[in-house]
C-alpha atoms as a PDB file:
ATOM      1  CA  UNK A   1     -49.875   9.422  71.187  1.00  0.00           C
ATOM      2  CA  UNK A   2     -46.697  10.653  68.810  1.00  0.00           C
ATOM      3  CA  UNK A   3     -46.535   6.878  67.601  1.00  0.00           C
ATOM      4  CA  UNK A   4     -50.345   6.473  66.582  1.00  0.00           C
ATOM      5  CA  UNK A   5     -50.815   9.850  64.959  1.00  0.00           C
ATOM      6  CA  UNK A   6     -47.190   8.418  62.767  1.00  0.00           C
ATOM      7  CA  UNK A   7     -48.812   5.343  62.177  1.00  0.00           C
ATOM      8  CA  UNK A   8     -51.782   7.077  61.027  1.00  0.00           C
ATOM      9  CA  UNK A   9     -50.092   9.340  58.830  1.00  0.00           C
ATOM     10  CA  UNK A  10     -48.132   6.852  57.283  1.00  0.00           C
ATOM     11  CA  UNK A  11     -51.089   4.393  56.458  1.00  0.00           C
ATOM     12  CA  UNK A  12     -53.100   7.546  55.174  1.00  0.00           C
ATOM     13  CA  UNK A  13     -49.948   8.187  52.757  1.00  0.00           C
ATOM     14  CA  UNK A  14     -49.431   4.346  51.606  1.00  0.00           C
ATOM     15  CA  UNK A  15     -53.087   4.286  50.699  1.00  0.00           C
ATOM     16  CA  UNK A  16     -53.149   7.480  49.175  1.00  0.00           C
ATOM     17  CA  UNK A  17     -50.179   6.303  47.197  1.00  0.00           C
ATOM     18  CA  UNK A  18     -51.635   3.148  46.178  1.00  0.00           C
ATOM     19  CA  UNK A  19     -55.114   5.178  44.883  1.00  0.00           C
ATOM     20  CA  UNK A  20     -53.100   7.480  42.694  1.00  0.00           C
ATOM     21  CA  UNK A  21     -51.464   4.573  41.123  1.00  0.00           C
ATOM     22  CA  UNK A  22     -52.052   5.119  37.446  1.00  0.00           C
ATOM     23  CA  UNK A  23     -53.162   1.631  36.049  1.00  0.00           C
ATOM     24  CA  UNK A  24     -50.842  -0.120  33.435  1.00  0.00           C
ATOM     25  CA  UNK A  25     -51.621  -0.946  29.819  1.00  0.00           C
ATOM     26  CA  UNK A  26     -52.518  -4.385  30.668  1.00  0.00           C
ATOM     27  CA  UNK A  27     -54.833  -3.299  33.625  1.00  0.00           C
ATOM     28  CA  UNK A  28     -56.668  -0.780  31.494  1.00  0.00           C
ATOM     29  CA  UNK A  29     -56.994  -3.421  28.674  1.00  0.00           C
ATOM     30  CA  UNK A  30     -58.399  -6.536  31.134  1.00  0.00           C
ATOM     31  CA  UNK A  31     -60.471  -4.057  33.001  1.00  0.00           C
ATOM     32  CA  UNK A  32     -62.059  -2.989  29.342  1.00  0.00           C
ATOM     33  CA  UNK A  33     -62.475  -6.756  28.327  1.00  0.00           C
ATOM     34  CA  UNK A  34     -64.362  -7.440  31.413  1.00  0.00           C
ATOM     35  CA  UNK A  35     -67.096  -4.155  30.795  1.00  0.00           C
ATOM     36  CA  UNK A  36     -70.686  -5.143  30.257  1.00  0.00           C
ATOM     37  CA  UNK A  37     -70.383  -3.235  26.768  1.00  0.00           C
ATOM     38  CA  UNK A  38     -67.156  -4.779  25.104  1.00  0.00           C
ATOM     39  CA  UNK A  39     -68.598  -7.892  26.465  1.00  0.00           C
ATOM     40  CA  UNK A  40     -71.902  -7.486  24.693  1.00  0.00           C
ATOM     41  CA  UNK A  41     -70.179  -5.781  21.816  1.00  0.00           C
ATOM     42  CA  UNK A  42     -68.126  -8.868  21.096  1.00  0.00           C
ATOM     43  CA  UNK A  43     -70.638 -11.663  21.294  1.00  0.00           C
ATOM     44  CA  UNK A  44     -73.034  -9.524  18.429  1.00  0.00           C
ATOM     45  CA  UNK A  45     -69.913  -8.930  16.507  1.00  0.00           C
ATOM     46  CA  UNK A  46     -68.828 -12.758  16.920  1.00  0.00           C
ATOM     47  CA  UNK A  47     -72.518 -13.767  15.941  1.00  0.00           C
ATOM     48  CA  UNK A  48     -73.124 -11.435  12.469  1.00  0.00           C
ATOM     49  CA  UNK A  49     -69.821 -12.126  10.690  1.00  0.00           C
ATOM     50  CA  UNK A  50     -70.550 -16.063  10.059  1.00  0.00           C
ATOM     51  CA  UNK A  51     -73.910 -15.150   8.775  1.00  0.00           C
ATOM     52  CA  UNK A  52     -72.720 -11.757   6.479  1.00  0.00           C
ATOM     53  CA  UNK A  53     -70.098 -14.139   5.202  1.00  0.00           C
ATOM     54  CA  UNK A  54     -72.700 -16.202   3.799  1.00  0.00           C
ATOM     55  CA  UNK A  55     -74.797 -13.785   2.322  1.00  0.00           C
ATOM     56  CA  UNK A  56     -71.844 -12.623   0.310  1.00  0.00           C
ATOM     57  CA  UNK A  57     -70.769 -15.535  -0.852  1.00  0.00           C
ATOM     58  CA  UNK A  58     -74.616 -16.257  -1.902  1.00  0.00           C
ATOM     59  CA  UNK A  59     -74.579 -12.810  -3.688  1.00  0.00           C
ATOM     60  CA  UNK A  60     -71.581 -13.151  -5.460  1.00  0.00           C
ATOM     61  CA  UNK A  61     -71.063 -16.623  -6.112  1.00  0.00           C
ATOM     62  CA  UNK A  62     -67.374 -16.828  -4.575  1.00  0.00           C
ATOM     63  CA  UNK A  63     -66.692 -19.144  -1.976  1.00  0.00           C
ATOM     64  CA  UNK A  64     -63.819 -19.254   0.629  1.00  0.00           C
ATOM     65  CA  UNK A  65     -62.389 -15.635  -0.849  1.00  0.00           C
ATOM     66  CA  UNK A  66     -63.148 -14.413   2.717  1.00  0.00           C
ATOM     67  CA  UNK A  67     -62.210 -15.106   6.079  1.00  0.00           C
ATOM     68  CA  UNK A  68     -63.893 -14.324   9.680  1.00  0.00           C
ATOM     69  CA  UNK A  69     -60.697 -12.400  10.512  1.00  0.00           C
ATOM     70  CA  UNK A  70     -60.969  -9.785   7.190  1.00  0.00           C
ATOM     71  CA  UNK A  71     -64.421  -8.894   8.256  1.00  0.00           C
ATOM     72  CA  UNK A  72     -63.564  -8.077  11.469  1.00  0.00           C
ATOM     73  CA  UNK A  73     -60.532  -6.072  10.163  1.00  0.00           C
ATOM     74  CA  UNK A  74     -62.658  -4.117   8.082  1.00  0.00           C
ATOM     75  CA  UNK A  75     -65.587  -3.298  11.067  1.00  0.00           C
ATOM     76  CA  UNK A  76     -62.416  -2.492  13.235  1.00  0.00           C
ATOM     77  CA  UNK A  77     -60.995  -0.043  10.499  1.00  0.00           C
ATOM     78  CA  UNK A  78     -64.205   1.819  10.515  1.00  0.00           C
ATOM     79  CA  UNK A  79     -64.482   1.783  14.199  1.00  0.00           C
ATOM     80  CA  UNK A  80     -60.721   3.302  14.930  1.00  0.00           C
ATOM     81  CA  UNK A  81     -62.060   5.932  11.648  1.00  0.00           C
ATOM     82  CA  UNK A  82     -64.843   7.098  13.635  1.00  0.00           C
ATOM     83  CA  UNK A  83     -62.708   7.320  16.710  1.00  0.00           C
ATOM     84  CA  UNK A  84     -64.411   4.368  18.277  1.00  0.00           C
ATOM     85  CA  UNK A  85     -61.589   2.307  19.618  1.00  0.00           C
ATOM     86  CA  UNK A  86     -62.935   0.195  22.395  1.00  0.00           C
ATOM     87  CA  UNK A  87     -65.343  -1.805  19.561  1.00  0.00           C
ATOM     88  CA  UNK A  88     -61.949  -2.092  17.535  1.00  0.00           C
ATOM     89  CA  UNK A  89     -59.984  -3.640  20.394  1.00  0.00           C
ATOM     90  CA  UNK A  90     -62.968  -6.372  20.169  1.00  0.00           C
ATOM     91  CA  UNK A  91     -62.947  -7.089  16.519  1.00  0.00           C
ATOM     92  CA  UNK A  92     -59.029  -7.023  16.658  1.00  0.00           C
ATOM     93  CA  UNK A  93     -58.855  -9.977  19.244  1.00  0.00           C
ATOM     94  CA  UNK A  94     -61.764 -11.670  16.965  1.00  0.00           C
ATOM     95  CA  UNK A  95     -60.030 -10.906  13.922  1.00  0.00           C
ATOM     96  CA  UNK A  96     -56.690 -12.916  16.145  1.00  0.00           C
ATOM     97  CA  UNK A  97     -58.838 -15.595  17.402  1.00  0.00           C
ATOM     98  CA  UNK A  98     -60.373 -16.541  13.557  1.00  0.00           C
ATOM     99  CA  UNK A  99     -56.792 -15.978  11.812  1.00  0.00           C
ATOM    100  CA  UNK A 100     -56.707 -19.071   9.445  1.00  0.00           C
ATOM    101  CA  UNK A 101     -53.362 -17.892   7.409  1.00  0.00           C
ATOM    102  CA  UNK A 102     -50.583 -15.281   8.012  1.00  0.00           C
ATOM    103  CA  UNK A 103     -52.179 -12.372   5.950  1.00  0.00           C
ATOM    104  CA  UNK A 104     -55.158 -13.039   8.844  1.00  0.00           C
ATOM    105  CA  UNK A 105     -52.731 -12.841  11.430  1.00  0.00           C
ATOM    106  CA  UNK A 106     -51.048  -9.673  10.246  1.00  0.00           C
ATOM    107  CA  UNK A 107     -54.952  -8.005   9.599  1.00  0.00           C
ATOM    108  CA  UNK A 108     -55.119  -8.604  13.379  1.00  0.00           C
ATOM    109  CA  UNK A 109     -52.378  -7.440  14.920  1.00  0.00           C
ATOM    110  CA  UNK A 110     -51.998  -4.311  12.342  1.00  0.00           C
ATOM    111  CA  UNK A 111     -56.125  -3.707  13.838  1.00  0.00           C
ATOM    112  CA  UNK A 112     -54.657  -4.075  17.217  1.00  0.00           C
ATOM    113  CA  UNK A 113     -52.239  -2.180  17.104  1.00  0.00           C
ATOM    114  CA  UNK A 114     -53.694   0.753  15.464  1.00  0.00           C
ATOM    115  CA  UNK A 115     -56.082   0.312  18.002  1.00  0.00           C
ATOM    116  CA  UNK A 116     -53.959   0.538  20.924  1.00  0.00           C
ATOM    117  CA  UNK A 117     -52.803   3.828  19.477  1.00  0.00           C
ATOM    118  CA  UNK A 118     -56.002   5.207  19.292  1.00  0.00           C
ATOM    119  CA  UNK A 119     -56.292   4.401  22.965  1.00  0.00           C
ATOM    120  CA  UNK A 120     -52.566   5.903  23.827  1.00  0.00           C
ATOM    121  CA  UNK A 121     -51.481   2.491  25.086  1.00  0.00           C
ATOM    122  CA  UNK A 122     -47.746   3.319  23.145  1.00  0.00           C
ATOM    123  CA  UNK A 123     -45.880   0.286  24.323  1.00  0.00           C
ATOM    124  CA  UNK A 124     -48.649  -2.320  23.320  1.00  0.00           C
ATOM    125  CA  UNK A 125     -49.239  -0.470  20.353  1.00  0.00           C
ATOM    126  CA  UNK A 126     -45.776  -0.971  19.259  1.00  0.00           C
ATOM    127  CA  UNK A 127     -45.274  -4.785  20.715  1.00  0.00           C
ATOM    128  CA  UNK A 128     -48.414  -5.154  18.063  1.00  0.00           C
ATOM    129  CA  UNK A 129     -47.176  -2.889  15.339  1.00  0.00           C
ATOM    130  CA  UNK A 130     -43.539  -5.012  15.198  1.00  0.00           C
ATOM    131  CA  UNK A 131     -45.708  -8.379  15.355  1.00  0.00           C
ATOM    132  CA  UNK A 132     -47.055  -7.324  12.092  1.00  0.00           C
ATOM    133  CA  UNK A 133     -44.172  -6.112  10.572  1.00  0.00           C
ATOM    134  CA  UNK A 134     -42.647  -9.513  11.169  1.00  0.00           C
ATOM    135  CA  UNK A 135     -45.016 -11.489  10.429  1.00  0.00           C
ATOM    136  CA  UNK A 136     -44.953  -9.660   7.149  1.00  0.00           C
ATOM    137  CA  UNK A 137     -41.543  -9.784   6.778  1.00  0.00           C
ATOM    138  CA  UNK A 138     -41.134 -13.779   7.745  1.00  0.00           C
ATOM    139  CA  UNK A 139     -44.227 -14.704   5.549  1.00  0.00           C
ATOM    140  CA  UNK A 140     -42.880 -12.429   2.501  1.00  0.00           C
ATOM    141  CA  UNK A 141     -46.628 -12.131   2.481  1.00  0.00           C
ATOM    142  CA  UNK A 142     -46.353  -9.301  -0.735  1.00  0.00           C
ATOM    143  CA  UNK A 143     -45.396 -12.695  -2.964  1.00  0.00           C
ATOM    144  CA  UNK A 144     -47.558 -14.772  -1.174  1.00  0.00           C
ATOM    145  CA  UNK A 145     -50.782 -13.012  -1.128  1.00  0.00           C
ATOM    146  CA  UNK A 146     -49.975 -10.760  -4.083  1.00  0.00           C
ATOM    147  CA  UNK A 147     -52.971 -10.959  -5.692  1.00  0.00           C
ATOM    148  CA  UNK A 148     -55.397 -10.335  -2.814  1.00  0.00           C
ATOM    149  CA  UNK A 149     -53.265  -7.635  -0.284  1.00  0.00           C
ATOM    150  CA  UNK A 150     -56.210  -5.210  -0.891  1.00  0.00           C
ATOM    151  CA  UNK A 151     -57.104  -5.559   3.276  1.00  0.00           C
ATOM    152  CA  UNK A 152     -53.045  -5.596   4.082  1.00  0.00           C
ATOM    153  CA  UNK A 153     -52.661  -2.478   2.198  1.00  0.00           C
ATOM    154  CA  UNK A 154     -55.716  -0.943   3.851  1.00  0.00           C
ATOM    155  CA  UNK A 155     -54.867  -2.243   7.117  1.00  0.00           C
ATOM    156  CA  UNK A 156     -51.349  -0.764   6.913  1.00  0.00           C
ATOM    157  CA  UNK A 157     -52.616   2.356   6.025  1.00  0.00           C
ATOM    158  CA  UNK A 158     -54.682   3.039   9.082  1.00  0.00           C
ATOM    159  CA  UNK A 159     -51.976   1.720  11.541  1.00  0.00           C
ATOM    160  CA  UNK A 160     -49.522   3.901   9.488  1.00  0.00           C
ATOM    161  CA  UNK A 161     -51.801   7.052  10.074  1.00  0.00           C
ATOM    162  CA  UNK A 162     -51.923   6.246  13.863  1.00  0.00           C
ATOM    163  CA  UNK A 163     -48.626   6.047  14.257  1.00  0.00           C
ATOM    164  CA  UNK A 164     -48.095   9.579  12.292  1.00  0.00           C
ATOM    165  CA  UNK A 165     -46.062   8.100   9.579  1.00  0.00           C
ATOM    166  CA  UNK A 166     -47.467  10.205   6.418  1.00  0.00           C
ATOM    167  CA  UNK A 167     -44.862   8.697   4.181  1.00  0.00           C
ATOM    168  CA  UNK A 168     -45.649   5.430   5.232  1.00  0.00           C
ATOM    169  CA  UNK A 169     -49.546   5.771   5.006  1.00  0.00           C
ATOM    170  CA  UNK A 170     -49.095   7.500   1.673  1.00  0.00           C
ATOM    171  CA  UNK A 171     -47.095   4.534  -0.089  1.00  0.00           C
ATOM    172  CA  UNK A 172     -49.516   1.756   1.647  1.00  0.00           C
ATOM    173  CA  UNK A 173     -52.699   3.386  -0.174  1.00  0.00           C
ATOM    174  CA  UNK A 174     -50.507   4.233  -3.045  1.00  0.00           C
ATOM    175  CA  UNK A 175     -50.191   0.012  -3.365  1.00  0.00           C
ATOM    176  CA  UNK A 176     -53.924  -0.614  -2.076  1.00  0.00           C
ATOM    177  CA  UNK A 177     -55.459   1.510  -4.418  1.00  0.00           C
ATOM    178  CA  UNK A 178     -53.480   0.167  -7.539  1.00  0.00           C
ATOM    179  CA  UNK A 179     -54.794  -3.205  -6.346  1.00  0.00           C
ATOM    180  CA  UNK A 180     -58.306  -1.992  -6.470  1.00  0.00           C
ATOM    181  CA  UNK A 181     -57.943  -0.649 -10.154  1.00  0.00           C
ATOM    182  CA  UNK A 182     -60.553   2.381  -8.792  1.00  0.00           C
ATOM    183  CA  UNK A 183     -60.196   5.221 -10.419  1.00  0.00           C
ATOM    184  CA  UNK A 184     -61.415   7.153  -7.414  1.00  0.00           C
ATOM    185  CA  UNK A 185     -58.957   5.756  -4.863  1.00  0.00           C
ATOM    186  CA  UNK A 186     -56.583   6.503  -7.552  1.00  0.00           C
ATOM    187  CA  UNK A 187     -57.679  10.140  -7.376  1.00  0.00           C
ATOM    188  CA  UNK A 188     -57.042  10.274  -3.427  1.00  0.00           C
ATOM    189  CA  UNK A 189     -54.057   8.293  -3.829  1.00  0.00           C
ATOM    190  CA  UNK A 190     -52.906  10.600  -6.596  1.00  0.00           C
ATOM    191  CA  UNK A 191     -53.864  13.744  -3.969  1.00  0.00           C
ATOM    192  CA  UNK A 192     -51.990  12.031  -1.241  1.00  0.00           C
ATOM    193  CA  UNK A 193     -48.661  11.346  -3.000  1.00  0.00           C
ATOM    194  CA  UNK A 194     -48.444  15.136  -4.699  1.00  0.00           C
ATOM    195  CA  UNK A 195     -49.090  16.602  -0.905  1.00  0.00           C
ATOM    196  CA  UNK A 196     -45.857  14.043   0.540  1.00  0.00           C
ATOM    197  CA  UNK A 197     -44.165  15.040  -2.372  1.00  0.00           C
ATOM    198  CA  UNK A 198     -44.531  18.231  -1.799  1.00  0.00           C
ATOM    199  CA  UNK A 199     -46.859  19.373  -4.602  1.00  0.00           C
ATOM    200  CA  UNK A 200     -49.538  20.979  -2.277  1.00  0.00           C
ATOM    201  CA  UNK A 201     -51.564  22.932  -4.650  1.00  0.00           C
ATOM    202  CA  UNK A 202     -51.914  20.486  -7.591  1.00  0.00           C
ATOM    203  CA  UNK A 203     -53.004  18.205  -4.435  1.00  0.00           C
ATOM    204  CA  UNK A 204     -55.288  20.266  -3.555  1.00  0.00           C
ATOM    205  CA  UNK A 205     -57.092  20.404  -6.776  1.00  0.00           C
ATOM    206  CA  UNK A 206     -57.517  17.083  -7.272  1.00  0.00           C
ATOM    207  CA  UNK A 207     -58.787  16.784  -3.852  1.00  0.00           C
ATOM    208  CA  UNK A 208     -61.420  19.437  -5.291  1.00  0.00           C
ATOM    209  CA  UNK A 209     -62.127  17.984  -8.415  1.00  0.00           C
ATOM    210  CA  UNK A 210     -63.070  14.748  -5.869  1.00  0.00           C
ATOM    211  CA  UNK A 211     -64.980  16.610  -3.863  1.00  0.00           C
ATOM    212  CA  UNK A 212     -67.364  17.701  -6.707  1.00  0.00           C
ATOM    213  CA  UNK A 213     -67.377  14.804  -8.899  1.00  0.00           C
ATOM    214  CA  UNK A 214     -68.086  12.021  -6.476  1.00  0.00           C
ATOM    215  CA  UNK A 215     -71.112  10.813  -5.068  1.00  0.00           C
ATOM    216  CA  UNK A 216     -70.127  11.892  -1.599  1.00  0.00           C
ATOM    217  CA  UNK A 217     -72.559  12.789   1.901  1.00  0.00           C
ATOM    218  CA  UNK A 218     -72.681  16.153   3.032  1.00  0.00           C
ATOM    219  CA  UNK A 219     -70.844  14.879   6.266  1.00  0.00           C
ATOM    220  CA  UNK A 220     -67.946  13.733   4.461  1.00  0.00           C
ATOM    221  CA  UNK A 221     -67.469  17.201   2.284  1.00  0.00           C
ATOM    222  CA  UNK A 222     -67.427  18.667   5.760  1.00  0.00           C
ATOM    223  CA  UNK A 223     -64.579  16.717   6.575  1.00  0.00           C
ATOM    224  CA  UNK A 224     -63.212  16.553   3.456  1.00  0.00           C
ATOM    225  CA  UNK A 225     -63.230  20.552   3.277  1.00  0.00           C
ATOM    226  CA  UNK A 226     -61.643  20.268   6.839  1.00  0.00           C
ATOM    227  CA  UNK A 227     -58.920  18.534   5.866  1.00  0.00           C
ATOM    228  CA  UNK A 228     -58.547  20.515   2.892  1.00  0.00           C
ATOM    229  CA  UNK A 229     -58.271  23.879   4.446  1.00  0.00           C
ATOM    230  CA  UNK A 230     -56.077  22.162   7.297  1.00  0.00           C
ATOM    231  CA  UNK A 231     -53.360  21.594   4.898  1.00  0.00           C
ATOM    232  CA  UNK A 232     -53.732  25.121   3.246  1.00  0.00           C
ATOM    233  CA  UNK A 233     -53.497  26.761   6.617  1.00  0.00           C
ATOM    234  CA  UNK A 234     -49.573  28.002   6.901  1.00  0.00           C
ATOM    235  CA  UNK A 235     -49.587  26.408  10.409  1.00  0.00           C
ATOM    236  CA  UNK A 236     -46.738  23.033  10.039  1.00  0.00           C
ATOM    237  CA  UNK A 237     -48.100  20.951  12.538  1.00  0.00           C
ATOM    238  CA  UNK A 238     -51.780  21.199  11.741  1.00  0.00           C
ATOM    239  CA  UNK A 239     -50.813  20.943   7.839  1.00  0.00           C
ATOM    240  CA  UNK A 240     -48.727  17.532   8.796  1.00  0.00           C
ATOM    241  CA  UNK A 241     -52.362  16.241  10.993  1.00  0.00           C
ATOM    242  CA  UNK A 242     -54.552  17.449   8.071  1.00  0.00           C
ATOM    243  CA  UNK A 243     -52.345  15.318   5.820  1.00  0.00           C
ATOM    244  CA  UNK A 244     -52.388  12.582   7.937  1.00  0.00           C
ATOM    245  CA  UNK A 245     -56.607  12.962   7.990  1.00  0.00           C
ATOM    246  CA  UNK A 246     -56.778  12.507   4.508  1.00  0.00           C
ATOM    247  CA  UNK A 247     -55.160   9.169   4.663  1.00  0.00           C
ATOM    248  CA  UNK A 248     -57.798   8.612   7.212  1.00  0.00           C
ATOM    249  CA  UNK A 249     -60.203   9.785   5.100  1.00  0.00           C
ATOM    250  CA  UNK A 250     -59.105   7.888   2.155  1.00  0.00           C
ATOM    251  CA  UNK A 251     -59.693   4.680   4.260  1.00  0.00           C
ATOM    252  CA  UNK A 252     -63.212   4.999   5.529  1.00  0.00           C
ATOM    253  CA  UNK A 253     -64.112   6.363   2.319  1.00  0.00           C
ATOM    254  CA  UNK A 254     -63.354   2.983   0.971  1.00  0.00           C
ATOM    255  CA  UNK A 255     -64.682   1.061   3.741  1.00  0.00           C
ATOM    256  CA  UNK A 256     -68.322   2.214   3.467  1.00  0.00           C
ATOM    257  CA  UNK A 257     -68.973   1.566   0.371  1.00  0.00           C
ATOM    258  CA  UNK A 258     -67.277  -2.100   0.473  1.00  0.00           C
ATOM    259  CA  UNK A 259     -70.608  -4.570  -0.039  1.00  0.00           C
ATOM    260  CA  UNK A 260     -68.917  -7.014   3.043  1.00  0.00           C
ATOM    261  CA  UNK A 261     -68.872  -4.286   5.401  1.00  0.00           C
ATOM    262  CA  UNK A 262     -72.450  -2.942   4.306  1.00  0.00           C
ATOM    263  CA  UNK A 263     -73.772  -6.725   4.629  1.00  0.00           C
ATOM    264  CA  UNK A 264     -72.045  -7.212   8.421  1.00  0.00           C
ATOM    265  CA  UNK A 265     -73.276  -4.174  10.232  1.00  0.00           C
ATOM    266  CA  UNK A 266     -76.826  -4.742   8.608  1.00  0.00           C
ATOM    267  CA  UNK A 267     -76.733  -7.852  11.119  1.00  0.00           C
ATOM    268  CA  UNK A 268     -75.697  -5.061  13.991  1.00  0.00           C
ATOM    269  CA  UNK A 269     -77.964  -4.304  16.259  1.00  0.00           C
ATOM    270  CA  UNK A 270     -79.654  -0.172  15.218  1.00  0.00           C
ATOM    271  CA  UNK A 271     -77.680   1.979  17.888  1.00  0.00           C
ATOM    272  CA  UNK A 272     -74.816   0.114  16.816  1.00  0.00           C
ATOM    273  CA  UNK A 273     -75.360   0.115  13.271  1.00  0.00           C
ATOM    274  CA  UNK A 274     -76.388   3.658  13.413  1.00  0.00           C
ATOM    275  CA  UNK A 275     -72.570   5.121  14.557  1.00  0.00           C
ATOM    276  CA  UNK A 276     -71.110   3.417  11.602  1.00  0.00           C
ATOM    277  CA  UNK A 277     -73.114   4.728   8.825  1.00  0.00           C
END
């Protein structure tokens, strides 16, 4: 009787044991990949970028400027933005599967990687996070690609911001938006480097001269005023997150109004469509 109620007890703890077993990175990620969503997600998101593509290069008479893989870095971007990782992690292995050069291939695993972060998956985050650093630095992709890094720069940004490296994101949209030539990234950017530097309230104002003088939606002067009083508050850590946000911020804001991105999730199905705008 002593022996079965043991042998009972000890098969009631192995299984026990085995239940509680948190699942690894890798489980979590193959068990996402095989959902009924990210499944469906991914064939609509493989389906519209081919198609977008085209109606770009129709609309502004430049051919071969874009590749499969940018369009899905740019969806992804505004995906991890909205805090919508999962449909990220889709684009991102899209975005790796379509890579035609080594700017592609950094795009995707910069998108993965932020992407992973957003998901607290730390150690695949950072596998991805050095496999775009090196691909950077073995490609010397900033003389390579010089004149079209715009997506790098952005991409870098966002991975920088998830990996709560303020100096970092600050310098990579510093470079993106002298790229661009915008004078309103240049205003963010401007914002941005006076907060790192230390400059808080002349930040600040630009930040508010931004705030009124662009055309923006009253859900992004929410945020906006968020992030604003976030950085004003006294409190260090939430200062050094606010900070962070307007990196964030700075991305999507971009994003949105890009005419590639506007022209892919038009092909989205609504309830998809509708999150992202």
């Amino acid at each position: 009787m002593l022996i079965h109620i043991l042998t009972i007890t000890i098969a009631a703890s192995l299984f026990t044991g085995c239940a509680s077993a948190p699942k690894t990175e890798q489980e979590q990620f193959r068990e996402l990949r095989s959902s009924l969503k990210y499944k469906s997600y991914r064939k609509v998101a493989k389906e519209t970028v081919g198609p977008s593509i085209k109606l770009y290069e129709k609309s502004t008479g430049k051919k071969g400027d874009v590749t499969e893989a940018q369009v899905h870095t740019l969806i992804g971007l505004a995906w991890i933005a909205i805090n919508k990782p999962n449909y990220a992690l889709a684009n991102g292995r899209l975005a790796q599967k379509n890579a035609r050069n080594e700017k592609d291939q950094y795009l995707a695993a910069a998108l993965l990687a932020a992407s992973m972060y957003s998901k607290k998956w730390y150690k695949m985050a950072s596998d991805e996070s050095t496999r775009a650093e090196t691909i950077i630095t073995n490609h010397n992709l900033s003389q390579r690609y010089k004149n079209s890094l715009q997506l790098v720069y952005l991409a870098s940004t966002m991975l920088a911001v998830k990996e709560k490296d303020f100096n970092q994101a600050a310098v990579s949209f510093s470079n993106f938006s002298e790229i661009t030539g915008r004078e309103d990234l240049a205003e963010l950017s401007g914002a941005i480097s006076s907060i790192k530097a230390g400059n808080v309230e002349y930040g600040i104002r630009i930040l508010k001269r931004f705030r009124e003088s662009r055309n923006l939606s009253s859900k992004d002067k929410d945020y906006l005023n968020k992030l604003i009083d976030g950085v004003l508050s006294g409190d260090t850590n939430k200062s050094a997150l606010s900070a962070l946000g307007l990196a964030h911020f700075a991305t999507f804001y971009y994003i949105e109004t890009h005419p590639l991105f506007i022209l892919a999730t038009e092909k989205l199905p609504g309830p998809i469509r509708k999150q992202l705008r």
